[in-house]
N, C-alpha and C. Protein backbone atom coordinates (compact mmCIF):
# COMPACT_ATOMS: atom_id res chain seq x y z
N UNK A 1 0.82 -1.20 0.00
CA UNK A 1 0.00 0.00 0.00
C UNK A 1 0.86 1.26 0.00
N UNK A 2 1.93 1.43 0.63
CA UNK A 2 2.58 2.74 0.80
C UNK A 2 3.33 2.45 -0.50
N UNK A 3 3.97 1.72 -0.90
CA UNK A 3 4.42 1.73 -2.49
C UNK A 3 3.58 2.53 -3.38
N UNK A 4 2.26 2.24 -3.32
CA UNK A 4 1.70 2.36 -4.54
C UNK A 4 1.41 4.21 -4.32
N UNK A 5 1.20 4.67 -2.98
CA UNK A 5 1.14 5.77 -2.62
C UNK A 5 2.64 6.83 -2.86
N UNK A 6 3.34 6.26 -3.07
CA UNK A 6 4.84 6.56 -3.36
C UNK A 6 5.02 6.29 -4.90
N UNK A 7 4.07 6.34 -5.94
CA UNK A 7 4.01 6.29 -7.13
C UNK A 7 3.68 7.35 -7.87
N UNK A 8 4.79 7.94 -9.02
CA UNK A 8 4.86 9.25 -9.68
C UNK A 8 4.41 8.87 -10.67
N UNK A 9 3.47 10.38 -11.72
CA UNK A 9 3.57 10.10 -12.70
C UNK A 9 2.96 11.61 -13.09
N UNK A 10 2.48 11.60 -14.39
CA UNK A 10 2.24 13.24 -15.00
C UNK A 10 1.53 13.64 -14.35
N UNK A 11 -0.05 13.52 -14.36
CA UNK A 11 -1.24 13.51 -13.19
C UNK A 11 -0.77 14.20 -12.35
N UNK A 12 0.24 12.98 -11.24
CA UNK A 12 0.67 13.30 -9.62
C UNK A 12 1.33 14.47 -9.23
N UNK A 13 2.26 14.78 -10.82
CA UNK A 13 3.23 16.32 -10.88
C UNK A 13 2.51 17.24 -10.83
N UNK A 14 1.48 17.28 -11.80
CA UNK A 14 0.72 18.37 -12.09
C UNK A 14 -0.45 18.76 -10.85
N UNK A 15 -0.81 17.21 -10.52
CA UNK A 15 -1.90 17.84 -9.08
C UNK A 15 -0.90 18.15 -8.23
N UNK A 16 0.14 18.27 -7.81
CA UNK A 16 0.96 18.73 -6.64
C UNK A 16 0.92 20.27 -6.86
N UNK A 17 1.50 20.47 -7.97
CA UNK A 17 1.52 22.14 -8.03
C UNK A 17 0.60 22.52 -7.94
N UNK A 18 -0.94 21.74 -8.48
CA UNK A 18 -1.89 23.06 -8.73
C UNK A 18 -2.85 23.03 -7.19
N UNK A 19 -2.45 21.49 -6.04
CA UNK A 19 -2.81 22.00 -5.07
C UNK A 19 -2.08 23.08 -4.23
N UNK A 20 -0.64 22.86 -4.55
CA UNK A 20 0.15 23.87 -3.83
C UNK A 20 0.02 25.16 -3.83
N UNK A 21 -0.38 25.25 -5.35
CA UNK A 21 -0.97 27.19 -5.43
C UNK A 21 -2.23 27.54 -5.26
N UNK A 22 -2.82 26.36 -4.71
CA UNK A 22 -4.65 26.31 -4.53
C UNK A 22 -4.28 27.24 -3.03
N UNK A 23 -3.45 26.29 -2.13
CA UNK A 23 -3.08 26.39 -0.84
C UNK A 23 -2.69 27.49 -0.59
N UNK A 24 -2.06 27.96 -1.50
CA UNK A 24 -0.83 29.30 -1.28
C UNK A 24 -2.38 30.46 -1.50
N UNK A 25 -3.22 30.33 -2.62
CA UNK A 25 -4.17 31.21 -2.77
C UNK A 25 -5.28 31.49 -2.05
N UNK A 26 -5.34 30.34 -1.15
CA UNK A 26 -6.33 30.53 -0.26
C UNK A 26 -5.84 31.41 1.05
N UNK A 27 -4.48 31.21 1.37
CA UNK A 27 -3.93 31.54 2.39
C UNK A 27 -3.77 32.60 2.29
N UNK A 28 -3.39 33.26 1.44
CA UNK A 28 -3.35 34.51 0.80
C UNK A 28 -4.79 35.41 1.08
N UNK A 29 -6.14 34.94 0.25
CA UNK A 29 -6.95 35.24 0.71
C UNK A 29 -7.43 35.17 2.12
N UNK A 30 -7.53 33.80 3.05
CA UNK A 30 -7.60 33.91 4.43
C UNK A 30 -7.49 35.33 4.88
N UNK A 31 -5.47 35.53 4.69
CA UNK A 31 -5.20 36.44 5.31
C UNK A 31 -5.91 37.87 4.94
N UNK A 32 -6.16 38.32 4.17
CA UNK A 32 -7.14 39.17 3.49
C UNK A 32 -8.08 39.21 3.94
N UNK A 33 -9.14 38.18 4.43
CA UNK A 33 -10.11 37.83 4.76
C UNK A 33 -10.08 38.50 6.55
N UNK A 34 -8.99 37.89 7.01
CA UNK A 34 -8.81 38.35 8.57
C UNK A 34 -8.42 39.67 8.76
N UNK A 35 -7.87 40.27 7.85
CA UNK A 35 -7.56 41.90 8.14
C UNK A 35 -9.08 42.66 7.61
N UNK A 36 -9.34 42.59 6.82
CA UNK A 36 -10.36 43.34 5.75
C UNK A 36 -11.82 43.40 6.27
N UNK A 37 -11.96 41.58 6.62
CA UNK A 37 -13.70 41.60 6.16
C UNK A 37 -14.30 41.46 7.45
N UNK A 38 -13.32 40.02 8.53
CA UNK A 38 -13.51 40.50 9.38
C UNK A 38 -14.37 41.33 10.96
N UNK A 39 -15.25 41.72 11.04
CA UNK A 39 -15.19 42.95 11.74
C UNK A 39 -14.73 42.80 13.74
N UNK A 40 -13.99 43.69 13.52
CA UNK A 40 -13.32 43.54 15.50
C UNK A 40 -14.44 43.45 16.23
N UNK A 41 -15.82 43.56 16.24
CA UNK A 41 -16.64 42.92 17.27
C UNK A 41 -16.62 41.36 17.69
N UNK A 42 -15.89 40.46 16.52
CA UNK A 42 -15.77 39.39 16.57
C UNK A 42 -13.91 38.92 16.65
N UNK A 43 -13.34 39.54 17.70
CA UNK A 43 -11.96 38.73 17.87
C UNK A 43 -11.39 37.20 17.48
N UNK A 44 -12.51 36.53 17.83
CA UNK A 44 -12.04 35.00 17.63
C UNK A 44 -11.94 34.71 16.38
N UNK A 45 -12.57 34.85 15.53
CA UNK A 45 -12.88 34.41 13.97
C UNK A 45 -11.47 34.82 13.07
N UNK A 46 -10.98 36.14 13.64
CA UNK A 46 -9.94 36.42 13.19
C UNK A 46 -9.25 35.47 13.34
N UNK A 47 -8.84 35.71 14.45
CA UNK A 47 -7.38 34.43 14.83
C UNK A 47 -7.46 33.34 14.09
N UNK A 48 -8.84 32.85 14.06
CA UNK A 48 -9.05 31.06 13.40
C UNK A 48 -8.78 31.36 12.16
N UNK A 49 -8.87 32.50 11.14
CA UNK A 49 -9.06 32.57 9.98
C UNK A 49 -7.31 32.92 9.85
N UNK A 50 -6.54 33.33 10.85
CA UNK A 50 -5.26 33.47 10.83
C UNK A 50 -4.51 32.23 11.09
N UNK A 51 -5.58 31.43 11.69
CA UNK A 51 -4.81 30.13 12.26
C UNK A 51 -4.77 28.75 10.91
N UNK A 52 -5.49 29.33 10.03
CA UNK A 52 -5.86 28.25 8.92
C UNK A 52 -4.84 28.85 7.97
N UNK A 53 -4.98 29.63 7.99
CA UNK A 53 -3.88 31.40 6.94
C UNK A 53 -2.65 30.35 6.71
N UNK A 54 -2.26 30.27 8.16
CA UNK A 54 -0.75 30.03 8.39
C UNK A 54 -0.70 28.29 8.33
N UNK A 55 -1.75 27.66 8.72
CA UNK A 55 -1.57 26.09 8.47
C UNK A 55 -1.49 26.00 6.63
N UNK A 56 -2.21 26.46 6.04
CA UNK A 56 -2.10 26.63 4.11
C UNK A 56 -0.92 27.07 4.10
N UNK A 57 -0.10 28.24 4.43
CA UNK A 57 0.96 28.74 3.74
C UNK A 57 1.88 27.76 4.26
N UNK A 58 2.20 26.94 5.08
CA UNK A 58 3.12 26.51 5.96
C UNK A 58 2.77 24.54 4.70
N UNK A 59 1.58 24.45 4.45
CA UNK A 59 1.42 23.01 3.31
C UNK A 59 2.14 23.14 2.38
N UNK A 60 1.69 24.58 1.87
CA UNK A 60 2.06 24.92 0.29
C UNK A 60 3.33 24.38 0.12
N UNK A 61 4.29 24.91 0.63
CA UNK A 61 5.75 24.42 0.37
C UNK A 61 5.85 22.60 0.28
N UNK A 62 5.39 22.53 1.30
CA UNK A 62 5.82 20.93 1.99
C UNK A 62 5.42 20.22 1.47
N UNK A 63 4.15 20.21 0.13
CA UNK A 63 3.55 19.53 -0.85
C UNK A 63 4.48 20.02 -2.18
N UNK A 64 4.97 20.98 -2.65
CA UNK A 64 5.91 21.47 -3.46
C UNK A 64 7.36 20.67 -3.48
N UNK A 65 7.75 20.81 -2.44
CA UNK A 65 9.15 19.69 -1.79
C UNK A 65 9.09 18.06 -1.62
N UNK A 66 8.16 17.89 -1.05
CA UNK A 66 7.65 16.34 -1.49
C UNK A 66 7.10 15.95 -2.38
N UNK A 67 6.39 16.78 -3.45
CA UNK A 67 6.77 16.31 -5.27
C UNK A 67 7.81 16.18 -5.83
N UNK A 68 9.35 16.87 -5.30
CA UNK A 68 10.20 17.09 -5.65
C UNK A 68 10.67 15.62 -5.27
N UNK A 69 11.10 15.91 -4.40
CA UNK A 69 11.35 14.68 -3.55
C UNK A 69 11.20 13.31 -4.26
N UNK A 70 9.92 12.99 -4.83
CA UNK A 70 9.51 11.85 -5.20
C UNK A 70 9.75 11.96 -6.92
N UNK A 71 10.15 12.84 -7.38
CA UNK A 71 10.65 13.05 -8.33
C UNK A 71 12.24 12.59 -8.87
N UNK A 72 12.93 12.77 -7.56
CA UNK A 72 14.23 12.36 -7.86
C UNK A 72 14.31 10.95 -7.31
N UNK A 73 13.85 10.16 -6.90
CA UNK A 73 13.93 9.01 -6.64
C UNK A 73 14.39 7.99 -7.91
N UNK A 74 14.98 7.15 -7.58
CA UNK A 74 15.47 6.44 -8.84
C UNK A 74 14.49 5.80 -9.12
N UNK A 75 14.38 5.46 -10.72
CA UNK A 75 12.93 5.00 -11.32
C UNK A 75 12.65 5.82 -12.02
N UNK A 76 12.14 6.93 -11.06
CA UNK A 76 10.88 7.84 -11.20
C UNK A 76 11.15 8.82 -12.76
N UNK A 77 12.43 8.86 -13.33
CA UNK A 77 12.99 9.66 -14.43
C UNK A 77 12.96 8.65 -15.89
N UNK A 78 12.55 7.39 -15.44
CA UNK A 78 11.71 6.75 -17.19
C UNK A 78 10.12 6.83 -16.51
N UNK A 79 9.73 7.24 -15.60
CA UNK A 79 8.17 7.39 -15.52
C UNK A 79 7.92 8.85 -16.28
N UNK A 80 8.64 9.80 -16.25
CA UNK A 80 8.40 11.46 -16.24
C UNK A 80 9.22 11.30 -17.54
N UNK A 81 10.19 10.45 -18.53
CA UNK A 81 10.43 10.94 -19.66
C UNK A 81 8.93 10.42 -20.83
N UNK A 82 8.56 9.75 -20.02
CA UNK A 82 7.07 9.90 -21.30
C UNK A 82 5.87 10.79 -20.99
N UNK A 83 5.96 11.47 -20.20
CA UNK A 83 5.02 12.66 -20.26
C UNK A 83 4.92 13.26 -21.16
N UNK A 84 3.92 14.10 -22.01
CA UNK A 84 4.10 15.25 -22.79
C UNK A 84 3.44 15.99 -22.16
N UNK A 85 4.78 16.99 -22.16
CA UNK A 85 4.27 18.24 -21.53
C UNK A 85 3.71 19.47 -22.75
């Protein structure tokens, strides 16, 4: 089971990045969301909306690096020379 979960291919490249900038864009917004919309009668909502902010920006990478990661593994470079990109 963890083998098969440890399996690259065009698909797996391409959903990594486009969750990674899903992540990065939400977090982005979050934070936007907690300064802007907001309103200070409600303290808590902020924080949570700061507390999710920073759990997304803090994925983004770590899903970016562990595509990488599984990219250089030996093998994995006759799986990724038949892609067309």
């Amino acid at each position: 089971m963890a083998h098969r979960l440890l399996m690259l291919g065009c698909t797996t490249m391409r959903d990594g990045v486009v969750v990674s900038s899903v992540f990065f864009a939400g977090a982005v917004l979050l934070l936007l969301a907690a300064r802007y919309v907001v309103p200070p009668s409600v303290p808590l909502l902020g924080h949570i909306a700061l507390f999710f902010a920073l759990i997304l920006m803090v994925m983004a990478p770590v899903i970016l690096i562990s595509t990488f990661l599984l990219s250089v593994f030996p093998g994995a470079r006759e799986k990724l020379e038949k892609c067309e990109h």
